[in-house]
PDB file of N, CA and C in Angstrom:
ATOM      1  N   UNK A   1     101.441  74.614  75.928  1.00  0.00           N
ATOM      2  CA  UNK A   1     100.114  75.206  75.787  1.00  0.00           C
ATOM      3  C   UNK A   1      99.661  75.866  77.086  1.00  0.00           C
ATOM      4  N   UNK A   2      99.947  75.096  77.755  1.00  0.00           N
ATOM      5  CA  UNK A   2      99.303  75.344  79.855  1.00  0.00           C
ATOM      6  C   UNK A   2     100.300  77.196  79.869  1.00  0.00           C
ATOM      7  N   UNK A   3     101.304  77.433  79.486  1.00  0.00           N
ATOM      8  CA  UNK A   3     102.200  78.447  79.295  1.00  0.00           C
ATOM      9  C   UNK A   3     100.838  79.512  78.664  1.00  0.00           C
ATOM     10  N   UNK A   4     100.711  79.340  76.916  1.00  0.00           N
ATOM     11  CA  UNK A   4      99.403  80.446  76.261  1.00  0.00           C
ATOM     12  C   UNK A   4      97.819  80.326  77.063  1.00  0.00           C
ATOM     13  N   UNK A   5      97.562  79.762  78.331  1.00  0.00           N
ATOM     14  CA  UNK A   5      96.512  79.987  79.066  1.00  0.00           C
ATOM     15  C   UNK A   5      96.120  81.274  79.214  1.00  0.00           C
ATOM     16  N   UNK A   6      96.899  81.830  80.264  1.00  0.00           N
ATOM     17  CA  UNK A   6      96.416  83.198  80.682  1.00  0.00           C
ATOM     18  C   UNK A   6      96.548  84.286  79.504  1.00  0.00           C
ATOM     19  N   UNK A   7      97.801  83.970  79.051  1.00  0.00           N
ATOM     20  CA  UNK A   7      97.482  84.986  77.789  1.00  0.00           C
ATOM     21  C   UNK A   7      96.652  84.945  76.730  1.00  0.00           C
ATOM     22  N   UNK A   8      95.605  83.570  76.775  1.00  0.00           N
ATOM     23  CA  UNK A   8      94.476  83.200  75.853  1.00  0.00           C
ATOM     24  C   UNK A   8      93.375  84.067  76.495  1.00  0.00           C
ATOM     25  N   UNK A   9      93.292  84.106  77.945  1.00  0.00           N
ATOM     26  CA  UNK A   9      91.866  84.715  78.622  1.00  0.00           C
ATOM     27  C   UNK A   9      92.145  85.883  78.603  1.00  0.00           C
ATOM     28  N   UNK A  10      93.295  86.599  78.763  1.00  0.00           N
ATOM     29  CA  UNK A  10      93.849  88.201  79.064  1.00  0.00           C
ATOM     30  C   UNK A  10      93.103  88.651  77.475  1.00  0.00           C
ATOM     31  N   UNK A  11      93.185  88.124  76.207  1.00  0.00           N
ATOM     32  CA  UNK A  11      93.182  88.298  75.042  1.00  0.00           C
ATOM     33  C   UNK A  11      91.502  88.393  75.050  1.00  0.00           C
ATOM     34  N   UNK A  12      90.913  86.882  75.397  1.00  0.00           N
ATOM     35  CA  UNK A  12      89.738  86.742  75.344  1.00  0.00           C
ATOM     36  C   UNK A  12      89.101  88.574  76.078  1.00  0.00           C
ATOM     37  N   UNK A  13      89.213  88.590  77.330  1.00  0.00           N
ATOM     38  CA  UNK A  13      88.982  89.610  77.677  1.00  0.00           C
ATOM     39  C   UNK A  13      89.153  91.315  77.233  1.00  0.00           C
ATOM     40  N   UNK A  14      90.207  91.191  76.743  1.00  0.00           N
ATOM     41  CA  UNK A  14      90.293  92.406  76.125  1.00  0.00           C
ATOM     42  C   UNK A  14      89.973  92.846  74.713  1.00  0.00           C
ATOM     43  N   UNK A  15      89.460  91.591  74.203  1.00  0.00           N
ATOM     44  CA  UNK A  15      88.822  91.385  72.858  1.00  0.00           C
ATOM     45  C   UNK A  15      87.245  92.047  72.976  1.00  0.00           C
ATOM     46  N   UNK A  16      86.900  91.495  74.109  1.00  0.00           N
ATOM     47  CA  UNK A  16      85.208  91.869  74.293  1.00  0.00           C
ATOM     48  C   UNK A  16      85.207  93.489  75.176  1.00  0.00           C
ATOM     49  N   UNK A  17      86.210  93.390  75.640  1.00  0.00           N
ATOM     50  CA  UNK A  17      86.579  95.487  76.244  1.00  0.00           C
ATOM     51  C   UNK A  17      85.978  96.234  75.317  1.00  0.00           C
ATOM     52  N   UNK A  18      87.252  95.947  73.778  1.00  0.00           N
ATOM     53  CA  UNK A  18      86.981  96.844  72.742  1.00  0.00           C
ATOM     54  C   UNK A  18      85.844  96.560  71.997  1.00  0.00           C
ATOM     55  N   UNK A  19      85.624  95.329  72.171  1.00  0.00           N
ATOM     56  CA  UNK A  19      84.260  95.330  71.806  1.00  0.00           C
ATOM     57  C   UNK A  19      83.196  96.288  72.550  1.00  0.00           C
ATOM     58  N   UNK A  20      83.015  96.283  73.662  1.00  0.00           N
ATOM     59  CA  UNK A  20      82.476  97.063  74.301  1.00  0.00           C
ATOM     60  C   UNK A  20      82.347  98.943  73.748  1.00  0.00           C
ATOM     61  N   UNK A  21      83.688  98.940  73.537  1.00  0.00           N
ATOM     62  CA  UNK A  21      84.133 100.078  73.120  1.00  0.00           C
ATOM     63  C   UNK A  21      83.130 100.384  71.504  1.00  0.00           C
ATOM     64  N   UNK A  22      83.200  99.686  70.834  1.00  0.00           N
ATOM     65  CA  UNK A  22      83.282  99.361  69.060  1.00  0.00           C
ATOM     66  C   UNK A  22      81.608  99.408  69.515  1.00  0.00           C
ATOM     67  N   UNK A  23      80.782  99.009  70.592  1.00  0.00           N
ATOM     68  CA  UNK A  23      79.428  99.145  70.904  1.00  0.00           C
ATOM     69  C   UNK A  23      78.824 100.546  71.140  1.00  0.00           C
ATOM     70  N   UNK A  24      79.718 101.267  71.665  1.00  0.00           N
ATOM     71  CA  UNK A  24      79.108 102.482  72.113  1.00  0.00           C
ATOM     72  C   UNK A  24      79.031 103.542  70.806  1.00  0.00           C
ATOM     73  N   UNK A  25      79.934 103.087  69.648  1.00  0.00           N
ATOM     74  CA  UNK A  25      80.017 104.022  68.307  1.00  0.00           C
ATOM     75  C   UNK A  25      79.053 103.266  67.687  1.00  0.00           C
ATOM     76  N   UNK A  26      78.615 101.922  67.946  1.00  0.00           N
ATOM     77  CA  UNK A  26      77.488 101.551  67.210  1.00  0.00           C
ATOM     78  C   UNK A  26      76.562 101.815  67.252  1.00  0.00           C
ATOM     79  N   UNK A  27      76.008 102.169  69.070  1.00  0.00           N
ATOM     80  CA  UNK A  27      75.046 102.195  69.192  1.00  0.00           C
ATOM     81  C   UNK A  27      73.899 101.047  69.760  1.00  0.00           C
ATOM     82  N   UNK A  28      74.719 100.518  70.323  1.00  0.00           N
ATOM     83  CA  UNK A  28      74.124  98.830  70.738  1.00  0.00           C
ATOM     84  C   UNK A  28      72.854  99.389  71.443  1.00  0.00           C
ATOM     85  N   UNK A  29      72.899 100.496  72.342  1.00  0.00           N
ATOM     86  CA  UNK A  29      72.120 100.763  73.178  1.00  0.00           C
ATOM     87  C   UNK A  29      70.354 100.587  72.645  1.00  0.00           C
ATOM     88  N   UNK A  30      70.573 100.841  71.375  1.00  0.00           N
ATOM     89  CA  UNK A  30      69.094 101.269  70.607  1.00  0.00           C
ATOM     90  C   UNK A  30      68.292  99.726  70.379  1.00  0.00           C
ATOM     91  N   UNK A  31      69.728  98.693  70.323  1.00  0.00           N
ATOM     92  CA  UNK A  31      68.876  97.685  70.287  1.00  0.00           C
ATOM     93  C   UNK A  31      68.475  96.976  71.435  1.00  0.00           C
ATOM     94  N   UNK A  32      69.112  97.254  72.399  1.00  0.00           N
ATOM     95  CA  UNK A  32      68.647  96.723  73.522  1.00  0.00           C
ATOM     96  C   UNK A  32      67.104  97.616  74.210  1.00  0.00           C
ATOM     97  N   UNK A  33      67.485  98.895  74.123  1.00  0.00           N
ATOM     98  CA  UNK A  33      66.335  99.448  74.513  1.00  0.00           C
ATOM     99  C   UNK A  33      65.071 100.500  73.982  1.00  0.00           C
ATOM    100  N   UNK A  34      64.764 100.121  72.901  1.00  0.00           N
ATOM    101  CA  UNK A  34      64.392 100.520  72.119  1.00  0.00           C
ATOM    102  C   UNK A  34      62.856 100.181  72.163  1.00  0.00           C
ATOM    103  N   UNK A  35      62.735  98.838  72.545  1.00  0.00           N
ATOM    104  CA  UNK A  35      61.398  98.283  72.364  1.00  0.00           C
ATOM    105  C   UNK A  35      60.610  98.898  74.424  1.00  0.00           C
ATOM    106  N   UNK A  36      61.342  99.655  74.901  1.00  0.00           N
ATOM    107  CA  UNK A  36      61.311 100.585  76.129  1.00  0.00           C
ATOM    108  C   UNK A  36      60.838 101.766  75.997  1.00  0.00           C
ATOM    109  N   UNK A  37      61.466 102.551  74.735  1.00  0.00           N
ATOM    110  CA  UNK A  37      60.568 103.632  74.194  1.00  0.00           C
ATOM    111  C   UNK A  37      61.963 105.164  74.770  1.00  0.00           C
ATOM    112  N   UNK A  38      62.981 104.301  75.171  1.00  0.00           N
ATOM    113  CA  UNK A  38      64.058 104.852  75.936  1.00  0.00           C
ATOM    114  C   UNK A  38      64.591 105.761  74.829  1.00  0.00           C
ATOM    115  N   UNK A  39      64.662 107.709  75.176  1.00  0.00           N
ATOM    116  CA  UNK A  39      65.343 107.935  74.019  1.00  0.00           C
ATOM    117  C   UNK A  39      66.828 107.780  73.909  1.00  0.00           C
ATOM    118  N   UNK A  40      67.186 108.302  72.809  1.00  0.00           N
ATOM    119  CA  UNK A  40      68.825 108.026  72.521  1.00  0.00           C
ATOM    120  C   UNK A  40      69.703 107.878  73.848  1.00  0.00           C
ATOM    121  N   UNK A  41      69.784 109.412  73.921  1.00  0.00           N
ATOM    122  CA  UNK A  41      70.873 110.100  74.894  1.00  0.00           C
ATOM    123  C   UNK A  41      70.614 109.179  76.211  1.00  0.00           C
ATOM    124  N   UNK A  42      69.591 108.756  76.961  1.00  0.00           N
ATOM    125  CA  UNK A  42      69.251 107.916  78.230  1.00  0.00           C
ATOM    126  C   UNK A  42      69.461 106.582  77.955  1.00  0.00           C
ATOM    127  N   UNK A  43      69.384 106.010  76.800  1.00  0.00           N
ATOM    128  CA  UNK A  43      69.940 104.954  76.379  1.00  0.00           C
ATOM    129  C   UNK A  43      71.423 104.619  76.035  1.00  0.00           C
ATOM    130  N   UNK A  44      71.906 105.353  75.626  1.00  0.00           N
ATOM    131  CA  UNK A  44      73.081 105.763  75.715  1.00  0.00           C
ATOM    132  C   UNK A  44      73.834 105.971  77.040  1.00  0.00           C
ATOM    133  N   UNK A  45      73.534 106.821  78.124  1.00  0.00           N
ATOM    134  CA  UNK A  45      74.016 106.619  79.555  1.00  0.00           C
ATOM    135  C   UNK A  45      73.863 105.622  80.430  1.00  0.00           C
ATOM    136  N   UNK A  46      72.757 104.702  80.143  1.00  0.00           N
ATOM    137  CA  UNK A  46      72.500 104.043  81.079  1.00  0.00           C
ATOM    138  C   UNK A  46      73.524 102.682  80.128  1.00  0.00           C
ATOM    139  N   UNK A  47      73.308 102.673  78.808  1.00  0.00           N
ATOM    140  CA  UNK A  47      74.300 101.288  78.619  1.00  0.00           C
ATOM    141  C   UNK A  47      75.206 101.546  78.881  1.00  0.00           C
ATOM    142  N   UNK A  48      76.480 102.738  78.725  1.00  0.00           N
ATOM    143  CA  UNK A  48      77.448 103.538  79.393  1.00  0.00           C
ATOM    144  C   UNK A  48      77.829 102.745  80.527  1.00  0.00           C
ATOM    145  N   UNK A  49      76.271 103.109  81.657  1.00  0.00           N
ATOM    146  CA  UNK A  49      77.011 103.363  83.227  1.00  0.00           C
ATOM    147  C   UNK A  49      76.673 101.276  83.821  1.00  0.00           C
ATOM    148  N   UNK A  50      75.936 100.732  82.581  1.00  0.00           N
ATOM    149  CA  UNK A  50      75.860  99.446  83.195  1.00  0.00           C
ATOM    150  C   UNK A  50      77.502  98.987  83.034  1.00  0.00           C
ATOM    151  N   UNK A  51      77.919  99.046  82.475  1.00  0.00           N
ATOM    152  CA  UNK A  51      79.714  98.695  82.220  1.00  0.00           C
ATOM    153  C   UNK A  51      80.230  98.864  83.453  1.00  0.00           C
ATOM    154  N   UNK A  52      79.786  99.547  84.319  1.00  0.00           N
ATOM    155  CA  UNK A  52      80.845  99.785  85.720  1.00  0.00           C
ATOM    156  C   UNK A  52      80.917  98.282  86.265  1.00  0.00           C
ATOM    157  N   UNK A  53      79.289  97.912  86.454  1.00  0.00           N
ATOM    158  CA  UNK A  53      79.497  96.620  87.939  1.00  0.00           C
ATOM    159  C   UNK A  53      80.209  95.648  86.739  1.00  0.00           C
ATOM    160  N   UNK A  54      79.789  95.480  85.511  1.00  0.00           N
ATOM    161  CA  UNK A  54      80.069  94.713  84.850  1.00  0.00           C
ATOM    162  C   UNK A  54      81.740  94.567  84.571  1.00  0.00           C
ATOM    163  N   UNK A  55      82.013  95.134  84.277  1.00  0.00           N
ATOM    164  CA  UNK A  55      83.891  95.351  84.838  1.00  0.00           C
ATOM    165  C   UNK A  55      84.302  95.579  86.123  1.00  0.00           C
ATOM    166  N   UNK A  56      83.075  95.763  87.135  1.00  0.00           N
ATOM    167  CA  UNK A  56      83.818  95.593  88.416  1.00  0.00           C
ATOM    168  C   UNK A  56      83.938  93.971  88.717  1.00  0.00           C
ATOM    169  N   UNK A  57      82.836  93.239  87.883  1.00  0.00           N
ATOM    170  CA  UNK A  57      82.381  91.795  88.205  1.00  0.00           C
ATOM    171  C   UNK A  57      83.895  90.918  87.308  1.00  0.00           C
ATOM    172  N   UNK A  58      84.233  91.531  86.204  1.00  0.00           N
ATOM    173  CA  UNK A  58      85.351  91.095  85.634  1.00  0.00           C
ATOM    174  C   UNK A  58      86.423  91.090  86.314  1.00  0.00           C
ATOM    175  N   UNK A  59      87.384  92.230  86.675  1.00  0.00           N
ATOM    176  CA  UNK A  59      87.542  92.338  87.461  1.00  0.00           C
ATOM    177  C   UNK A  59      88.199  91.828  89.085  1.00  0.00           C
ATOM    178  N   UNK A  60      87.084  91.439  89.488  1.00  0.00           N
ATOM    179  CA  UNK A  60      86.569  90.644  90.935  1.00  0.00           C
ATOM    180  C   UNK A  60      87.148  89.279  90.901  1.00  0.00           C
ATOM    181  N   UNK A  61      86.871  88.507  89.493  1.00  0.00           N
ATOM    182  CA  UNK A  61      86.701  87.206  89.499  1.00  0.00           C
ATOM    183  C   UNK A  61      87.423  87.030  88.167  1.00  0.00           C
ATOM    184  N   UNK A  62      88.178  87.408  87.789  1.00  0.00           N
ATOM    185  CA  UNK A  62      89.343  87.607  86.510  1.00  0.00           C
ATOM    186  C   UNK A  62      90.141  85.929  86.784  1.00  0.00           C
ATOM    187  N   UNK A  63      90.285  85.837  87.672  1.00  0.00           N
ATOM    188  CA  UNK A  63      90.943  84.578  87.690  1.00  0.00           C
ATOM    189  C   UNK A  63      90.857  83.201  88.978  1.00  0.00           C
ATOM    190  N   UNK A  64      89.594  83.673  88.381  1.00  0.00           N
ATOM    191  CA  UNK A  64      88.788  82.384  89.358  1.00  0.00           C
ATOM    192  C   UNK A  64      88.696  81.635  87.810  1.00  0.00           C
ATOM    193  N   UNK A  65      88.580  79.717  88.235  1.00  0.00           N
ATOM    194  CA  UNK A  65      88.545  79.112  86.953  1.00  0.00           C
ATOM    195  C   UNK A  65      87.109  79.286  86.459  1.00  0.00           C
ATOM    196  N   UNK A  66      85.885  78.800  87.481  1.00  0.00           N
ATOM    197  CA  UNK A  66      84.645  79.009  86.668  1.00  0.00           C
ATOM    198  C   UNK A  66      84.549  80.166  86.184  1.00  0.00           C
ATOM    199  N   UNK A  67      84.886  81.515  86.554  1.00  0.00           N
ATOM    200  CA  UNK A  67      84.511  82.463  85.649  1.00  0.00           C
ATOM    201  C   UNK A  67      84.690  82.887  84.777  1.00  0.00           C
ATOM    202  N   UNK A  68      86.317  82.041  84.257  1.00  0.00           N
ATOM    203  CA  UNK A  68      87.151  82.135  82.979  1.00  0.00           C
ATOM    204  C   UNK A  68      86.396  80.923  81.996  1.00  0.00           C
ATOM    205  N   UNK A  69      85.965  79.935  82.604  1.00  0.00           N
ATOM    206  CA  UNK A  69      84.892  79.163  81.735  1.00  0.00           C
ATOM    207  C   UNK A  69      83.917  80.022  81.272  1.00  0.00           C
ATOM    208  N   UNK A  70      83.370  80.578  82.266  1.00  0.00           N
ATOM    209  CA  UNK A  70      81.683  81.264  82.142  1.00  0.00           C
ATOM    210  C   UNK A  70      81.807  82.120  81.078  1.00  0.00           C
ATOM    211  N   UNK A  71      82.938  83.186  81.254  1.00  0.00           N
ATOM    212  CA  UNK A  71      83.354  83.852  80.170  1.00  0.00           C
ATOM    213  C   UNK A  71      83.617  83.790  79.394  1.00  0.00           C
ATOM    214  N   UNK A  72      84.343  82.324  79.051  1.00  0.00           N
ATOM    215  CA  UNK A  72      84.449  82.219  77.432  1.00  0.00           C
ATOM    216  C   UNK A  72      83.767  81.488  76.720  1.00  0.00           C
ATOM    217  N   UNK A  73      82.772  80.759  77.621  1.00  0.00           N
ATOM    218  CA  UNK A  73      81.170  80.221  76.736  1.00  0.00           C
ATOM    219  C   UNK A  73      80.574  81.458  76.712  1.00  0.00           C
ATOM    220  N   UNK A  74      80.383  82.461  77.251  1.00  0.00           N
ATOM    221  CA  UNK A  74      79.810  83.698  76.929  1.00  0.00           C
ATOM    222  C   UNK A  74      80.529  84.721  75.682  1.00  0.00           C
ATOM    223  N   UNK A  75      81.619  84.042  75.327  1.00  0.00           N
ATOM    224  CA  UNK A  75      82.249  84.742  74.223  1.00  0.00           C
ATOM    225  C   UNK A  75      81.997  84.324  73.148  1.00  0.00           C
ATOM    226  N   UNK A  76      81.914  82.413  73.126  1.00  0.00           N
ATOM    227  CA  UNK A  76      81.654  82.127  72.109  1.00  0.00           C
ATOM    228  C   UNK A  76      79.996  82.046  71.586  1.00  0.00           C
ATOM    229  N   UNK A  77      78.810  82.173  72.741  1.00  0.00           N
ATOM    230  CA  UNK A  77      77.772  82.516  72.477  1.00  0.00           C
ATOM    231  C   UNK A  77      77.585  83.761  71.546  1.00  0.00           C
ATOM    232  N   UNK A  78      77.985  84.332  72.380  1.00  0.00           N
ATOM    233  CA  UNK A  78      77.797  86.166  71.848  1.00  0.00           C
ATOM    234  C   UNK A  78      78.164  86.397  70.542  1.00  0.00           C
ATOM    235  N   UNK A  79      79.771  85.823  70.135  1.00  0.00           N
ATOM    236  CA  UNK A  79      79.003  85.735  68.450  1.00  0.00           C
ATOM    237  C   UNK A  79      78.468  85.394  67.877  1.00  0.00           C
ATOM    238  N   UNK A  80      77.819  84.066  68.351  1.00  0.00           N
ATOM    239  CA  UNK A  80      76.711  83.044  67.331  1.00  0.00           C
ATOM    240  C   UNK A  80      75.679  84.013  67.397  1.00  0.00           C
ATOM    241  N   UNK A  81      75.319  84.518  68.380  1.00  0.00           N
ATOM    242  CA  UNK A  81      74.634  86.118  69.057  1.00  0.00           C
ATOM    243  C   UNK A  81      74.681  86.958  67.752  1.00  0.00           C
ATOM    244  N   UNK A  82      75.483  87.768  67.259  1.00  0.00           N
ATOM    245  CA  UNK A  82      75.805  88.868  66.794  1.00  0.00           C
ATOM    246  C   UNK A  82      75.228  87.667  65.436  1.00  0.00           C
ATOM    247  N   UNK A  83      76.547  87.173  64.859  1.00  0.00           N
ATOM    248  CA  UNK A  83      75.974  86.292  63.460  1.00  0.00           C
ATOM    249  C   UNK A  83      74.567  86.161  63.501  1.00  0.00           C
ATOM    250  N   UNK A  84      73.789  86.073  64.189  1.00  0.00           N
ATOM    251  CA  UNK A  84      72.479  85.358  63.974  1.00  0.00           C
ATOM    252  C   UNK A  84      71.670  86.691  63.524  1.00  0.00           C
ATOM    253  N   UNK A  85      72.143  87.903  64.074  1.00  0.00           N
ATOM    254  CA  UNK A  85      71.587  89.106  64.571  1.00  0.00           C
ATOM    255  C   UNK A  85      72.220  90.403  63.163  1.00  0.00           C
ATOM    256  N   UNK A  86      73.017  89.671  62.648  1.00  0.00           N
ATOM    257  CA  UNK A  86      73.973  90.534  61.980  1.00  0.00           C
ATOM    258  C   UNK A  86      72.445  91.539  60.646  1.00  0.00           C
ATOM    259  N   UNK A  87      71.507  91.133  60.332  1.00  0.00           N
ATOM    260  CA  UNK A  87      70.950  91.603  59.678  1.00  0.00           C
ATOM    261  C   UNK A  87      69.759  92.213  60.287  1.00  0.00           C
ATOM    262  N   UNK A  88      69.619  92.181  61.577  1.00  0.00           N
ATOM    263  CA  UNK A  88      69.142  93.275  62.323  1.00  0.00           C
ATOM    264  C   UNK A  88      68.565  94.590  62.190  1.00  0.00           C
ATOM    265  N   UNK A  89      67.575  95.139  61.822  1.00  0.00           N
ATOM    266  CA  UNK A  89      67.600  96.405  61.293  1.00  0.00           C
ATOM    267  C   UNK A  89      68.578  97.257  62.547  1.00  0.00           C
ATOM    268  N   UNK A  90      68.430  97.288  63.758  1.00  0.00           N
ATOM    269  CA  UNK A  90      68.799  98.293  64.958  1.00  0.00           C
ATOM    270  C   UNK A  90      69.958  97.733  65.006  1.00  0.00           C
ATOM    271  N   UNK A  91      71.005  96.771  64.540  1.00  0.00           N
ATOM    272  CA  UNK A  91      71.890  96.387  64.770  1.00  0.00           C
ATOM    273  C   UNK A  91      73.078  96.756  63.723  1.00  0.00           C
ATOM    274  N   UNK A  92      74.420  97.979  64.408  1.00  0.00           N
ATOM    275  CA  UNK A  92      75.120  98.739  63.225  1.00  0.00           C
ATOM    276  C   UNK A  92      76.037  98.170  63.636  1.00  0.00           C
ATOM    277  N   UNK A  93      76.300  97.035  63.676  1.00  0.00           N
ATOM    278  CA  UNK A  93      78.036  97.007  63.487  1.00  0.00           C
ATOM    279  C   UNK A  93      78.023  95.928  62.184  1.00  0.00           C
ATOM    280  N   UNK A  94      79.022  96.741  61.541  1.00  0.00           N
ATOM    281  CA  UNK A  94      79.330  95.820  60.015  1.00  0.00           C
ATOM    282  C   UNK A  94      80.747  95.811  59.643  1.00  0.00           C
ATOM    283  N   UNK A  95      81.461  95.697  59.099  1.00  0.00           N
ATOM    284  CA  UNK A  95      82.830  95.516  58.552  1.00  0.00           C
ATOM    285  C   UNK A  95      83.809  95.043  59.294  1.00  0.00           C
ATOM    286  N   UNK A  96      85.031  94.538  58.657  1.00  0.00           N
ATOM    287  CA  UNK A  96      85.996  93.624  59.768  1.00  0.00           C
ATOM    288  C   UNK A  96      86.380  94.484  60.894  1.00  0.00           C
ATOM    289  N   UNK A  97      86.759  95.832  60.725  1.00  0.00           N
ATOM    290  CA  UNK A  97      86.762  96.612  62.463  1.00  0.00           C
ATOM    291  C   UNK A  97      86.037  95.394  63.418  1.00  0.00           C
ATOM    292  N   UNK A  98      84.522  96.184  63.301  1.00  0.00           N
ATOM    293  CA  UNK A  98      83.596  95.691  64.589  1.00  0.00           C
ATOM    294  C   UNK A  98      83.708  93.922  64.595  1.00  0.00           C
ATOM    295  N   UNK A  99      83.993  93.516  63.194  1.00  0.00           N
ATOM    296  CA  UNK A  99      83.680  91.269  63.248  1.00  0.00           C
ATOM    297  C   UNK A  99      84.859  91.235  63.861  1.00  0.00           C
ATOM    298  N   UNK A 100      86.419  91.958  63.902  1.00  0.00           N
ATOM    299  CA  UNK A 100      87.372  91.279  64.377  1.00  0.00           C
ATOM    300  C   UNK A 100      87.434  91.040  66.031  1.00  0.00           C
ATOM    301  N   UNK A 101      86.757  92.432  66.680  1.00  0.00           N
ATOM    302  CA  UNK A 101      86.593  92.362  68.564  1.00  0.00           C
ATOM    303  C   UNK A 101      85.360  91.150  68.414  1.00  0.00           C
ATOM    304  N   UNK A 102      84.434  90.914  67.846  1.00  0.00           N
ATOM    305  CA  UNK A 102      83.258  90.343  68.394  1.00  0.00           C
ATOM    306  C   UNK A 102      84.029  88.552  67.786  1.00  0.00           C
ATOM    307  N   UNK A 103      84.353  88.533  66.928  1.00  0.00           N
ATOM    308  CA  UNK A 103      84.418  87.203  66.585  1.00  0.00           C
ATOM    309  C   UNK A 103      85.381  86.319  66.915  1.00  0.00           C
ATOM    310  N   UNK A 104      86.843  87.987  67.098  1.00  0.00           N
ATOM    311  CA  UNK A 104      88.084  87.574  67.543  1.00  0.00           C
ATOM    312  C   UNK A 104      88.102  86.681  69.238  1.00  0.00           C
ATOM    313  N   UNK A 105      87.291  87.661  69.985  1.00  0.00           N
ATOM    314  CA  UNK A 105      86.854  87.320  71.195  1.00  0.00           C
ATOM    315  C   UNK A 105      86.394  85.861  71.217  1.00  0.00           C
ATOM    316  N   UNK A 106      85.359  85.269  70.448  1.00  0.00           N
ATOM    317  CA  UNK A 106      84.802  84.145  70.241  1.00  0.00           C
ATOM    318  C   UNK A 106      85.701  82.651  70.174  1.00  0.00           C
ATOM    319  N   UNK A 107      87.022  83.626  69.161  1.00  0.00           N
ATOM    320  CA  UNK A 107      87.477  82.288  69.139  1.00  0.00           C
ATOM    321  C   UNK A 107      88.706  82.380  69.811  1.00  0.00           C
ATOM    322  N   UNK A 108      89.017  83.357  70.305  1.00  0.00           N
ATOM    323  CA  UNK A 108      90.351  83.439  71.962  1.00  0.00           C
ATOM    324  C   UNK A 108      89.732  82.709  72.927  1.00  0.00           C
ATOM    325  N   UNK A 109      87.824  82.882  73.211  1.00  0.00           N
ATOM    326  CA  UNK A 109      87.687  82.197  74.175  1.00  0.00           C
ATOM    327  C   UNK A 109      87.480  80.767  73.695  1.00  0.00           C
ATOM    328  N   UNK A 110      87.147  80.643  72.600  1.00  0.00           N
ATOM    329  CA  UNK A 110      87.097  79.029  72.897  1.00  0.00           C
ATOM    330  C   UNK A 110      88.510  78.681  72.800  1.00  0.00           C
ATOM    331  N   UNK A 111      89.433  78.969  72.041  1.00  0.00           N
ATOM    332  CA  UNK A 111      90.923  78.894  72.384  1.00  0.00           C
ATOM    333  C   UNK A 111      91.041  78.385  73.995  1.00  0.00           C
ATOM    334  N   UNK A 112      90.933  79.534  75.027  1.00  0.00           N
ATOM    335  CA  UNK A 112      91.335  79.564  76.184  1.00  0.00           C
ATOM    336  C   UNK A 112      90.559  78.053  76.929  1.00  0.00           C
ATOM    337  N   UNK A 113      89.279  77.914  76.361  1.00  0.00           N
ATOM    338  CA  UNK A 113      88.326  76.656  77.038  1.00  0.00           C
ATOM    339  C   UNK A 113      89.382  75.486  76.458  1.00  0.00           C
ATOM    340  N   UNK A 114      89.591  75.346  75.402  1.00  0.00           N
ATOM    341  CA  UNK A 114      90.419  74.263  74.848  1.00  0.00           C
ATOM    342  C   UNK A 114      91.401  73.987  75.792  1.00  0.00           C
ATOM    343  N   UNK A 115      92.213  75.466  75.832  1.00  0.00           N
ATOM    344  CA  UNK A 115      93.565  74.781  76.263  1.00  0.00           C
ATOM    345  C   UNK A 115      93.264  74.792  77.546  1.00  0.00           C
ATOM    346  N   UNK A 116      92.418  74.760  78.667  1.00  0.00           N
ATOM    347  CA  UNK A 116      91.893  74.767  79.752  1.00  0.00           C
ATOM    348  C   UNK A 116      91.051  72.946  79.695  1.00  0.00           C
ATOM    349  N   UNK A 117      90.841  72.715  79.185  1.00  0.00           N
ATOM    350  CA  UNK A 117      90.362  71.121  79.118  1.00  0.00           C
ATOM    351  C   UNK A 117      91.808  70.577  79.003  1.00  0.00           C
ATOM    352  N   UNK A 118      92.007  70.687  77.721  1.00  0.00           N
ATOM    353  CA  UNK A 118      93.412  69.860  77.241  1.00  0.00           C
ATOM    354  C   UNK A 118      94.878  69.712  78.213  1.00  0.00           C
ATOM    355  N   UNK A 119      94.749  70.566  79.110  1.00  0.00           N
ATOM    356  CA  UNK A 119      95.634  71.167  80.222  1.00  0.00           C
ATOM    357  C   UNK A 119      95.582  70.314  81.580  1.00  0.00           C
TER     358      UNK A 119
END
């Protein structure tokens, strides 16, 4: 198991990338900033250009242990996140495409926390 570690977090991580990705055709931006009065297109660049530090911060600390924890309680939050949220009016992601990055992520990271205890 101690062997599928890193390739549990490499997964975890690149699960929530394309997620990232699968966000910008959704449109995540509108729900985050919307109640700002922010139009599209500026909402749209600025969720865009927040991704830099945020993958520079990934990144940085990719394989430090707390941040591979931090990250994958933040994976498995984020879908209870999305599920809770899924009927959302401002919220467009629907069909297995967008559930497989958001949920897949969820359960690579708790995967990776498992075999990171159990280890």
């Amino acid at each position: 198991m101690a062997a599928l570690t890193p390739v549990l977090f490499a997964l975890t991580v690149a699960f929530l990338a394309v997620h990232e990705l699968d966000a910008v055709r959704n449109h995540e931006w509108r729900f985050f900033f919307s109640p700002f009065g922010v139009d599209d297109d500026t909402g749209h660049r600025v969720f865009t250009a927040l991704h830099v530090p945020l993958f520079a911060v990934v990144f940085t600390f990719y394989s430090a242990p707390a941040f591979q924890t931090g990250l994958d309680l933040f994976a498995v939050a984020h879908g209870g996140v999305h599920l809770a949220l899924r009927d959302h009016p401002l919220v467009e992601f629907s069909g297995w495409f967008s559930g497989l990055w958001i949920y897949g992520a969820s359960a690579l990271g708790g995967l990776h926390l498992l075999a990171v205890v159990v280890s």
